[in-house]
C-alpha atoms as a PDB file:
ATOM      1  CA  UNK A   1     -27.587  39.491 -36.142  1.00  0.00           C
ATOM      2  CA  UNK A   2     -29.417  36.818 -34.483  1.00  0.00           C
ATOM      3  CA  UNK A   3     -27.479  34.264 -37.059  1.00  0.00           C
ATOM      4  CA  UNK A   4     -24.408  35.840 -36.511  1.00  0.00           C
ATOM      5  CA  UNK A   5     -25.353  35.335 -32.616  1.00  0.00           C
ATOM      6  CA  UNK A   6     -26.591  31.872 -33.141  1.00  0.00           C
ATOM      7  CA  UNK A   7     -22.972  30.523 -35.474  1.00  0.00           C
ATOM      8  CA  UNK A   8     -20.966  32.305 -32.946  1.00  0.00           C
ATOM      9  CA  UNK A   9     -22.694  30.790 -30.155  1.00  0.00           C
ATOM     10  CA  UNK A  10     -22.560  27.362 -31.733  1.00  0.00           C
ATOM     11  CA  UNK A  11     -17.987  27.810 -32.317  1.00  0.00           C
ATOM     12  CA  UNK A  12     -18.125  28.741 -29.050  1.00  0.00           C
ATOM     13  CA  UNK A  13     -19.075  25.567 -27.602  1.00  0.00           C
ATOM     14  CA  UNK A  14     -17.353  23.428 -29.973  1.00  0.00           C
ATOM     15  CA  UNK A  15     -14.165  25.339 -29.133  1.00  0.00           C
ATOM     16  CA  UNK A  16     -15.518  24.932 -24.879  1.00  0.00           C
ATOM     17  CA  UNK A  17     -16.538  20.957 -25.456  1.00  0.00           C
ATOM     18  CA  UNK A  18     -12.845  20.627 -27.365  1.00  0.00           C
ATOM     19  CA  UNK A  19     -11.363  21.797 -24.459  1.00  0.00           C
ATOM     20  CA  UNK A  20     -13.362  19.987 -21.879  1.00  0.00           C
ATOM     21  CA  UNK A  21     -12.229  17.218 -23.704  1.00  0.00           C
ATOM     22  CA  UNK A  22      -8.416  17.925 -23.119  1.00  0.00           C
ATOM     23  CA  UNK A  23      -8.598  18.932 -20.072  1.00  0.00           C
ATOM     24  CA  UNK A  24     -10.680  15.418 -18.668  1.00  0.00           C
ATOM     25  CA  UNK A  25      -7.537  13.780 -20.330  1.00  0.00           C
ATOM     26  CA  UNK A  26      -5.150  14.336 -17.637  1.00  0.00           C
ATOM     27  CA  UNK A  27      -7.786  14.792 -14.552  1.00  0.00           C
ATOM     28  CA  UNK A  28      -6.880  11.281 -12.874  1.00  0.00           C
ATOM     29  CA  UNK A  29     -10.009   8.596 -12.530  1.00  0.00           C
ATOM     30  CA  UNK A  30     -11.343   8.207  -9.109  1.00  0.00           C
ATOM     31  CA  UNK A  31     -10.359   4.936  -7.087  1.00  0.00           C
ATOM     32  CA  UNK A  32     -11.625   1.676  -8.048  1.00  0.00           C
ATOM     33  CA  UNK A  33     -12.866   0.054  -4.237  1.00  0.00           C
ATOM     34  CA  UNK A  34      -9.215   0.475  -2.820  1.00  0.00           C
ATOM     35  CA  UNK A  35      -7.080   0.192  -6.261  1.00  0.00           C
ATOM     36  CA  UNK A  36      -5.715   3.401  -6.907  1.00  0.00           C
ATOM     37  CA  UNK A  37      -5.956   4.337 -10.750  1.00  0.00           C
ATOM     38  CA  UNK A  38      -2.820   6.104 -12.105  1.00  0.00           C
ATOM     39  CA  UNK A  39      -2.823   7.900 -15.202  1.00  0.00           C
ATOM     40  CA  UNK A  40      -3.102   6.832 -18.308  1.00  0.00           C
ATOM     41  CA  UNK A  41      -5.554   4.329 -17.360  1.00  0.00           C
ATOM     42  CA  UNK A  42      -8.852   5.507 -17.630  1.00  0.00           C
ATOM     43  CA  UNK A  43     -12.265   4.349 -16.150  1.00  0.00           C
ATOM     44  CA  UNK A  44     -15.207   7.124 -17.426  1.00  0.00           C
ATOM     45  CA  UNK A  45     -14.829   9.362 -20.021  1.00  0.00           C
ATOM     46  CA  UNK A  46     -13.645  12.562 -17.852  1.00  0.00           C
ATOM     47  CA  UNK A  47     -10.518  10.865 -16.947  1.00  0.00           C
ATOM     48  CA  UNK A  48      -7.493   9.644 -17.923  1.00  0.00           C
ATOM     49  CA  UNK A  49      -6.061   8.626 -21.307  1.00  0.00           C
ATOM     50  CA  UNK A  50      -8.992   6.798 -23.452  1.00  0.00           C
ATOM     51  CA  UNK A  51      -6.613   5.304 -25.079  1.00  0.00           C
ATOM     52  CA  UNK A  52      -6.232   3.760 -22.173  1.00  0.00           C
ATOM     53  CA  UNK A  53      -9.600   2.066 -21.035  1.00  0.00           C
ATOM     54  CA  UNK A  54     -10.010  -0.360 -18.395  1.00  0.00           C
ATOM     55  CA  UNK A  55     -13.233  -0.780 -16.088  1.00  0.00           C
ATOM     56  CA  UNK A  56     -14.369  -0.716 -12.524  1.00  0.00           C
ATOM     57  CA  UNK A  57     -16.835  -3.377 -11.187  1.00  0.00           C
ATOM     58  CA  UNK A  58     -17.757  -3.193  -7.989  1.00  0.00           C
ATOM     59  CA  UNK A  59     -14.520  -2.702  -6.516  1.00  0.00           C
ATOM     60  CA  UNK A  60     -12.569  -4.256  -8.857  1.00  0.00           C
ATOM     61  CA  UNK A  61     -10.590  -3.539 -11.667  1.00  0.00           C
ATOM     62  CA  UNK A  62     -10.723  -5.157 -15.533  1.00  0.00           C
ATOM     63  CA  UNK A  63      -9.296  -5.066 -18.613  1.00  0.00           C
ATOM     64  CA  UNK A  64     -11.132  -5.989 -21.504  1.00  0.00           C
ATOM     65  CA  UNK A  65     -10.041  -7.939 -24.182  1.00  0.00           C
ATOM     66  CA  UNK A  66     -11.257  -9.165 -27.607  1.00  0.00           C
ATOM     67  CA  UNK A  67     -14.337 -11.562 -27.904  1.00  0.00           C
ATOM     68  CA  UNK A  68     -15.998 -10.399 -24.895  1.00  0.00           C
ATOM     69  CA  UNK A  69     -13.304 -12.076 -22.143  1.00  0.00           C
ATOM     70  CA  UNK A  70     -12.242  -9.784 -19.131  1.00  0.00           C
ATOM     71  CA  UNK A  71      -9.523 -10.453 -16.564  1.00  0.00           C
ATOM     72  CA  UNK A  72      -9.291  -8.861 -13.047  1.00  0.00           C
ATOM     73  CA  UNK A  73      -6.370  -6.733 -12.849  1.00  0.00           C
ATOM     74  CA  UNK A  74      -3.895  -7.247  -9.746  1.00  0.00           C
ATOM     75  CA  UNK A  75      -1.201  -4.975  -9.692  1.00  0.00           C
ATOM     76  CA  UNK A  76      -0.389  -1.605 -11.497  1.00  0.00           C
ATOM     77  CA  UNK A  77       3.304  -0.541 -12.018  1.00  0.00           C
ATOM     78  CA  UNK A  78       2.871   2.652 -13.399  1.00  0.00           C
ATOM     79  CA  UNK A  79       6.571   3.886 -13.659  1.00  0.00           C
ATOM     80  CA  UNK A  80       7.346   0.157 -15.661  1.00  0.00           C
ATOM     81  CA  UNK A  81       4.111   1.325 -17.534  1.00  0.00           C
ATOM     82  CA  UNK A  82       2.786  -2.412 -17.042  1.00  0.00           C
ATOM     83  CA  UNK A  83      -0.191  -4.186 -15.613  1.00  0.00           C
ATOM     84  CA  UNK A  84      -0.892  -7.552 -13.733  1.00  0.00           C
ATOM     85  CA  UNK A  85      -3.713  -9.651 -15.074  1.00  0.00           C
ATOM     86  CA  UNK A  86      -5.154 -12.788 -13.492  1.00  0.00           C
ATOM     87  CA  UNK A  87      -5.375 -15.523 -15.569  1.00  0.00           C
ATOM     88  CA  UNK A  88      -8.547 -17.430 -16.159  1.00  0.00           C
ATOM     89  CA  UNK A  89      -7.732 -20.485 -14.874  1.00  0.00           C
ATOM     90  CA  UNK A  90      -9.625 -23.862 -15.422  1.00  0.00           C
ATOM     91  CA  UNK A  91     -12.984 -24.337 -16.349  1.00  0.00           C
ATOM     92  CA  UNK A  92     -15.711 -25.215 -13.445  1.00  0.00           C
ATOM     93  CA  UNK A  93     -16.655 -28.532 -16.082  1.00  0.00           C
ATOM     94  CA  UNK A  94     -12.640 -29.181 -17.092  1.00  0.00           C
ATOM     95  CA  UNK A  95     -11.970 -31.921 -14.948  1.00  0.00           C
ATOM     96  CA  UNK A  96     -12.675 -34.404 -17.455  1.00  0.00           C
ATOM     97  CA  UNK A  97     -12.128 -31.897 -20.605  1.00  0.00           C
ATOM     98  CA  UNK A  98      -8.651 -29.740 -19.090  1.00  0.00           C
ATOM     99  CA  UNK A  99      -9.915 -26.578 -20.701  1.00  0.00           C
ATOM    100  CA  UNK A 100      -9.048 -22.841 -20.025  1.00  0.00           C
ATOM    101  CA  UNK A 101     -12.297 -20.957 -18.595  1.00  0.00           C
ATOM    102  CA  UNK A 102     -11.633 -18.616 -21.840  1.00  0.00           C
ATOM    103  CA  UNK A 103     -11.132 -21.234 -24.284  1.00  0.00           C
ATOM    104  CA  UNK A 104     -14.148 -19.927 -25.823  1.00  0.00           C
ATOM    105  CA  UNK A 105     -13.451 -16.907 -26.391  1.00  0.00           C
ATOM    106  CA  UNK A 106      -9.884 -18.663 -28.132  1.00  0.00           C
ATOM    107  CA  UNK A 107      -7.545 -17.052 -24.899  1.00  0.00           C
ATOM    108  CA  UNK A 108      -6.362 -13.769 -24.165  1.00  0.00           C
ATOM    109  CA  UNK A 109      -6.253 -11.599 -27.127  1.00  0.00           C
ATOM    110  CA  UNK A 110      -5.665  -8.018 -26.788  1.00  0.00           C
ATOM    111  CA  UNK A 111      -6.555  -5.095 -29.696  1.00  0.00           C
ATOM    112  CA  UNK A 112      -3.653  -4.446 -31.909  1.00  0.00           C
ATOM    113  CA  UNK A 113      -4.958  -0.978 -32.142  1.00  0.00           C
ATOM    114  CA  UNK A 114      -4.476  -0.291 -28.581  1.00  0.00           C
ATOM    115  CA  UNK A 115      -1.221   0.995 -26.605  1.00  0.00           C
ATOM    116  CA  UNK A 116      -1.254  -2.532 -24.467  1.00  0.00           C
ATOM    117  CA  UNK A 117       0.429  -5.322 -25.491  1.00  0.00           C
ATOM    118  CA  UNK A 118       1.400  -8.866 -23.530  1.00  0.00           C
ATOM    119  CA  UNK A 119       5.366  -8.305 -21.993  1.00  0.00           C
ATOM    120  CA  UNK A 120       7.868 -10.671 -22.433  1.00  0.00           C
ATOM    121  CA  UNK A 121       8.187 -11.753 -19.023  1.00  0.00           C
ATOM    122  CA  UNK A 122       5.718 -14.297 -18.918  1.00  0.00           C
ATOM    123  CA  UNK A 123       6.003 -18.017 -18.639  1.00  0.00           C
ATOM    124  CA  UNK A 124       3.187 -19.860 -20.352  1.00  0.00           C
ATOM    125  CA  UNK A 125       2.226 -23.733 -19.153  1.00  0.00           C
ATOM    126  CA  UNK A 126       0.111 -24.565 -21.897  1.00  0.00           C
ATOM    127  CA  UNK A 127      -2.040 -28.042 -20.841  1.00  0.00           C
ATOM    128  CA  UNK A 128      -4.136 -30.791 -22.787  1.00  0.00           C
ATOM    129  CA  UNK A 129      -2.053 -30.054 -25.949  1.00  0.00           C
ATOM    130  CA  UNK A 130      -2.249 -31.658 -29.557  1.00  0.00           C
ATOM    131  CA  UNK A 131       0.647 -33.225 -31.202  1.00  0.00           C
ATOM    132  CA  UNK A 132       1.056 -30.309 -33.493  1.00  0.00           C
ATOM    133  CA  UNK A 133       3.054 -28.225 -31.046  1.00  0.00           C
ATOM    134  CA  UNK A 134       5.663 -30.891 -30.808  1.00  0.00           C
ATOM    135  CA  UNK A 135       6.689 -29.079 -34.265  1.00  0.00           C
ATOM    136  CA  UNK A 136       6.931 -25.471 -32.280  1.00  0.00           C
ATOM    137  CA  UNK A 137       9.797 -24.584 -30.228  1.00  0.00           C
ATOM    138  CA  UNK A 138       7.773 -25.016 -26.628  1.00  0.00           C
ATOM    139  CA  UNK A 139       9.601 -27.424 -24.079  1.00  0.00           C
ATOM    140  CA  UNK A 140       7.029 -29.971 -24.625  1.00  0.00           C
ATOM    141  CA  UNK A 141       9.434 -32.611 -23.552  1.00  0.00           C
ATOM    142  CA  UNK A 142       9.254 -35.547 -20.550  1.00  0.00           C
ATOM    143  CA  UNK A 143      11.446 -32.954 -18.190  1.00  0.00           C
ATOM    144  CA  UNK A 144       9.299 -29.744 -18.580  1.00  0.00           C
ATOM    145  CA  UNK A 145       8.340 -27.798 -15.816  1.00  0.00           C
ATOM    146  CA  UNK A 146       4.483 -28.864 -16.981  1.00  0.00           C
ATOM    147  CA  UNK A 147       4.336 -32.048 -16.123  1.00  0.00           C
ATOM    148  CA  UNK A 148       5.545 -30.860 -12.578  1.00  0.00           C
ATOM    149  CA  UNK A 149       2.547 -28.329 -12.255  1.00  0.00           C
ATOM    150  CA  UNK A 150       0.104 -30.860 -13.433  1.00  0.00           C
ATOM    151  CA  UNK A 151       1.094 -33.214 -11.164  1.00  0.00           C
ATOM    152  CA  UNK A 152       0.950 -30.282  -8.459  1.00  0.00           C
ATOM    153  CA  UNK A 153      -2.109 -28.069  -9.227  1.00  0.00           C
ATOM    154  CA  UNK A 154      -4.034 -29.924 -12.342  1.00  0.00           C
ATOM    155  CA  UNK A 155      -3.885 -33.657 -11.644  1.00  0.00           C
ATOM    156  CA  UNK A 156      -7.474 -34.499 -12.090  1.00  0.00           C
ATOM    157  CA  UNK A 157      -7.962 -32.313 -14.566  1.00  0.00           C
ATOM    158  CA  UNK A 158      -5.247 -32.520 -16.670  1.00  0.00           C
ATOM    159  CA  UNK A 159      -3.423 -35.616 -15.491  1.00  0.00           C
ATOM    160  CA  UNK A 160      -4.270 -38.031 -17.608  1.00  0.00           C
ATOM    161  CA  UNK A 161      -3.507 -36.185 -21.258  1.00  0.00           C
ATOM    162  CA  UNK A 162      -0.008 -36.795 -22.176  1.00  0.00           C
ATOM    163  CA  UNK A 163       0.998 -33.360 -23.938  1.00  0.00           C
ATOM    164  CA  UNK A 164       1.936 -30.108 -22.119  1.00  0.00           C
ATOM    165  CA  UNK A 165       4.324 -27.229 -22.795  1.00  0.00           C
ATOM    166  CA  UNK A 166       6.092 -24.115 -21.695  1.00  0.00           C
ATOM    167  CA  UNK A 167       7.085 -21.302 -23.416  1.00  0.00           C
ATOM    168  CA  UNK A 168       7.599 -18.071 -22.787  1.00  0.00           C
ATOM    169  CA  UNK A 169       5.949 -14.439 -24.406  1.00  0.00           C
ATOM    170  CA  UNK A 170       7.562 -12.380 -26.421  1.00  0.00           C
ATOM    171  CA  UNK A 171       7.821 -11.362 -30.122  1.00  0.00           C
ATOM    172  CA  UNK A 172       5.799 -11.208 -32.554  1.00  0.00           C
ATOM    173  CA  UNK A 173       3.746 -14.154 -32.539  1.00  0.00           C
ATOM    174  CA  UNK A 174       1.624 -13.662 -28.965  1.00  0.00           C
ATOM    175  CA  UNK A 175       2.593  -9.755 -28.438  1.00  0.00           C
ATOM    176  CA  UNK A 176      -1.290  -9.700 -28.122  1.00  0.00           C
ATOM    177  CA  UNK A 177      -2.087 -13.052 -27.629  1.00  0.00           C
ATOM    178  CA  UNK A 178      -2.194 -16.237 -25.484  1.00  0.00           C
ATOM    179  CA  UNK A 179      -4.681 -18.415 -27.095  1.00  0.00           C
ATOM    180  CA  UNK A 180      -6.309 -21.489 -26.115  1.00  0.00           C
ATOM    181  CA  UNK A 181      -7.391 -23.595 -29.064  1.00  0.00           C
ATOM    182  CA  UNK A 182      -7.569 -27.372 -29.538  1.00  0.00           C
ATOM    183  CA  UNK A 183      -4.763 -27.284 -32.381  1.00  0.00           C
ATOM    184  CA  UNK A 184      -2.075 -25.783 -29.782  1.00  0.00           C
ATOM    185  CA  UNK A 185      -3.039 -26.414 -26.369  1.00  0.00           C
ATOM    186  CA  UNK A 186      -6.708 -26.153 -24.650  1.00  0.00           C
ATOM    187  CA  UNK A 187      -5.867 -25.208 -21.134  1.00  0.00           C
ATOM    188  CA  UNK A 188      -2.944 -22.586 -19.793  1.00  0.00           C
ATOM    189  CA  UNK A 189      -1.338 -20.660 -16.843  1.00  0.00           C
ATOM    190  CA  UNK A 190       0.570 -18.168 -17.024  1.00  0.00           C
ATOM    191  CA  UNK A 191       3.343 -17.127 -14.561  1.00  0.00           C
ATOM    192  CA  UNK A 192       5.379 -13.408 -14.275  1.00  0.00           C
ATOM    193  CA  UNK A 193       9.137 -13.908 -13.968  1.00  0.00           C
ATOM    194  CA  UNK A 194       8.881 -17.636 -13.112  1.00  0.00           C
ATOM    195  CA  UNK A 195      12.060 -19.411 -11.489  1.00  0.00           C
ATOM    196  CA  UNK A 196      10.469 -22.694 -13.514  1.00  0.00           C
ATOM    197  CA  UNK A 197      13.854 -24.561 -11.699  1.00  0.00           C
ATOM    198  CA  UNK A 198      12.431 -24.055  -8.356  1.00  0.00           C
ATOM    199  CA  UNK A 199       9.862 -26.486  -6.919  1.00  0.00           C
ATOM    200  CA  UNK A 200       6.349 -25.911  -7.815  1.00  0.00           C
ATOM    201  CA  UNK A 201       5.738 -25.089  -4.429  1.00  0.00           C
ATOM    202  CA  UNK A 202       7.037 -21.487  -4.638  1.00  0.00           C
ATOM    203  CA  UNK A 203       5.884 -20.651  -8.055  1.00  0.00           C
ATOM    204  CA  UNK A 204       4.313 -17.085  -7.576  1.00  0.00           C
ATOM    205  CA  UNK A 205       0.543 -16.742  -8.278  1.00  0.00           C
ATOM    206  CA  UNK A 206      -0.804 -16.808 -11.543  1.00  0.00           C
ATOM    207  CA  UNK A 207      -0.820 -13.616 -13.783  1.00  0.00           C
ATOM    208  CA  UNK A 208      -0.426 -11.914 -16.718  1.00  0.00           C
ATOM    209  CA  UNK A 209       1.849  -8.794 -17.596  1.00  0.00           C
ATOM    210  CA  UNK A 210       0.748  -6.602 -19.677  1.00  0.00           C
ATOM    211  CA  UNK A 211       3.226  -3.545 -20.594  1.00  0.00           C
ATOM    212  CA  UNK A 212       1.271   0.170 -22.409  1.00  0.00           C
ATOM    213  CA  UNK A 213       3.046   2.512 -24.754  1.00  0.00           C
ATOM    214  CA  UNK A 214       3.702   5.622 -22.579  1.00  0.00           C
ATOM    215  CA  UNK A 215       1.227   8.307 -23.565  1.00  0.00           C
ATOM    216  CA  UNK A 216       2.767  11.069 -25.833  1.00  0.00           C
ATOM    217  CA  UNK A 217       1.377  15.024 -25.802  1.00  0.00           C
ATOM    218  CA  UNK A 218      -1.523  15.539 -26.551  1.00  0.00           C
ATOM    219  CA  UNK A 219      -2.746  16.880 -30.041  1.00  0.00           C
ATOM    220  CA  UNK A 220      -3.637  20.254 -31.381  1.00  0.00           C
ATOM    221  CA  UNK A 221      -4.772  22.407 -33.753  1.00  0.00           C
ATOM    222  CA  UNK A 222      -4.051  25.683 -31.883  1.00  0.00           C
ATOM    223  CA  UNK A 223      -2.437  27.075 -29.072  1.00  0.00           C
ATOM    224  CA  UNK A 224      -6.160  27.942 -27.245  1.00  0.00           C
ATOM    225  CA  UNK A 225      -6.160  23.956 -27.314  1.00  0.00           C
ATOM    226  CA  UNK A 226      -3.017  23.576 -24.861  1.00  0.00           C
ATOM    227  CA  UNK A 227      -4.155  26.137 -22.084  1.00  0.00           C
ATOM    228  CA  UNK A 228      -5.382  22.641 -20.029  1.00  0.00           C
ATOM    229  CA  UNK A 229      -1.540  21.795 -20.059  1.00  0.00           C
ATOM    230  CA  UNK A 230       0.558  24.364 -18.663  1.00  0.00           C
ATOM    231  CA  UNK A 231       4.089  24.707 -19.897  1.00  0.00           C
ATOM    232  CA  UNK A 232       3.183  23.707 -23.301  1.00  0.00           C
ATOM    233  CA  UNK A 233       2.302  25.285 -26.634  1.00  0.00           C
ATOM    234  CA  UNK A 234       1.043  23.817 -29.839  1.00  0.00           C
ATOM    235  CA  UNK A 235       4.339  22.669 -32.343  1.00  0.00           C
ATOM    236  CA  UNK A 236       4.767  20.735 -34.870  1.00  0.00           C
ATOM    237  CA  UNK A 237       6.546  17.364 -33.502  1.00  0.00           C
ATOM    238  CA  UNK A 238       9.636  15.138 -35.864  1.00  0.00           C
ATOM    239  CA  UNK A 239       6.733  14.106 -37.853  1.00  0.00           C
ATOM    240  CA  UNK A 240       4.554  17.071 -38.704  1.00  0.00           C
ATOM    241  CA  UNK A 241       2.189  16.336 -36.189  1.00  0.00           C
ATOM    242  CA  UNK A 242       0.902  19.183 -33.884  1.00  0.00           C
ATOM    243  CA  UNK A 243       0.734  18.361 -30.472  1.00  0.00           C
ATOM    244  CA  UNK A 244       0.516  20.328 -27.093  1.00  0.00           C
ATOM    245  CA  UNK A 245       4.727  20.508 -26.795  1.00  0.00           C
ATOM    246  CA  UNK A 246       6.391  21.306 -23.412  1.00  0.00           C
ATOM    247  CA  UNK A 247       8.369  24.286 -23.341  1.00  0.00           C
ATOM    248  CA  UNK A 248      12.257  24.891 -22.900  1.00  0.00           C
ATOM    249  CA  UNK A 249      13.141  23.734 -19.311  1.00  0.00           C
ATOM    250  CA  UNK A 250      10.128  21.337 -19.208  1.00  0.00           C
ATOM    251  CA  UNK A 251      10.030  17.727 -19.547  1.00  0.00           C
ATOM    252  CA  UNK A 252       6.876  15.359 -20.845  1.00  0.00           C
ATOM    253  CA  UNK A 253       5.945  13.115 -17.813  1.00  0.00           C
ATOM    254  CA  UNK A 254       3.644  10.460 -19.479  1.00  0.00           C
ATOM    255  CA  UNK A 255       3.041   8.438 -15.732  1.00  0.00           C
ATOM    256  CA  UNK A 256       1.242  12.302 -14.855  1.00  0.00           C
ATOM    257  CA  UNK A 257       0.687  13.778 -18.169  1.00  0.00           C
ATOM    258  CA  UNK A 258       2.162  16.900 -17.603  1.00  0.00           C
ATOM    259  CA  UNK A 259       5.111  19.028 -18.555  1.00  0.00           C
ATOM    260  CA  UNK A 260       7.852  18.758 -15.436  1.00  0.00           C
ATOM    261  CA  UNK A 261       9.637  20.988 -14.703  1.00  0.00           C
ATOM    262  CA  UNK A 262      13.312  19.597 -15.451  1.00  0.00           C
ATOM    263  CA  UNK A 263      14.823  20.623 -12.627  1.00  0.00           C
ATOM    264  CA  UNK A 264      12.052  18.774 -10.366  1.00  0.00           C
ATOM    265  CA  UNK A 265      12.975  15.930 -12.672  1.00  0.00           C
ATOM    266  CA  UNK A 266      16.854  16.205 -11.575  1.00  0.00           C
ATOM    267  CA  UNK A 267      15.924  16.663  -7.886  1.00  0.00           C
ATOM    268  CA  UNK A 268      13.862  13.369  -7.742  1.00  0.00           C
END
């Protein structure tokens, strides 16, 4: 008896902890200083999407990316499902080497793994470049925007190295990446929806947009799983895999994680 108590004692908390677990998923993180934190994003375990991680440091807000480099996040867009980073911006000892404050750490590269990936709406200056992007298909030439931002913003630093580019995200080749690396270019800034025609002048501030992969339902094995998310049940979805499914007259809202109600969804 006091095995049978002790097993069924044990389920009973794994079936408990499984649905803390759920449940925390949708409970929304806590402000970071005065940055509201929308779901999916996530800050401590008990919130959010962990999918979904970024971190709060003393008031501020950062995403992490590969080889230890973090940039403060600006703006949140939840309903575009994207993300304003700052870039890093010039190293303190760059004035006579023009190098990015993250060239160590080879640029911004982001986890393939994870929902994030770098938008297309980015326009890259890339600065202190080697002759081998000449062979890319940057605007490296005499009338690019760079030399025009060197001359405004990087003069010392950068002024004297005759190679600079722009280019702009998108595709396959830097959906996760920006890098900074002596065989491309060593230094960078990075613009969001840049008018590179108008004067530098009113170029908007630096930044990075990063855009996430909406967050889907959330997985099951049972229905007992799917009591945190009313309005749903546990069914298999178009590829066999069983997830917490919204019911008839219910719609998946991925910027909340819950199941609207469609009518509410027609209203707004």
């Amino acid at each position: 008896m006091n095995m049978q108590f002790t097993i069924s004692t044990v389920l009973s908390l794994v079936t408990l902890l499984w649905r803390t677990e759920l449940v925390s998923t949708t409970k929304p993180c806590p402000n970071c200083g005065r940055t509201v934190v929308p779901f999916p994003l996530s800050t401590e375990p008990e919130c959010g999407d962990q999918q979904y991680k970024v971190r709060c440091e003393m008031g501020k807000l950062w995403f992490d990316a590969l080889n230890s480099s973090s940039y403060e996040i600006t703006l949140i867009d939840p309903p575009a499902h994207r993300l304003v980073v700052r870039p890093p911006g010039l190293a303190n000892d760059s004035i006579k080497t023009c190098m990015a404050a993250d060239f160590r750490s080879h640029g911004i590269q982001l986890n393939d793994t994870l929902p994030f990936n770098i938008s297309g709406s980015n326009t890259v200056v890339g600065m202190n470049c080697s002759s081998e992007v000449l062979e890319i298909s940057w605007n490296c030439s005499s009338n690019s925007p760079c030399h025009d931002y060197i001359r405004s913003k990087a003069m010392k630093e950068c002024g004297s190295l005759p190679i600079c580019c722009v280019y702009r995200t998108g595709g396959s080749v830097n959906e996760y990446k920006i890098r900074a690396r002596e065989q491309r270019c060593s230094a960078y800034e990075v613009f969001v929806n840049l008018d590179s025609s108008m004067p530098v002048s009113k170029w908007p501030m630096p930044g990075v947009e990063i855009e996430w992969v909406p967050p889907g339902e959330s997985m099951c094995k049972t229905s007992m799983d799917c009591q945190a998310w009313a309005n749903s049940e546990c069914l298999a979805d178009q590829v066999g895999q069983r997830r917490c499914l919204c019911k008839a007259g219910f719609r998946w809202d991925p910027i909340n994680g819950v199941c609207q109600s469609e009518c509410k969804t027609i209203l707004n």
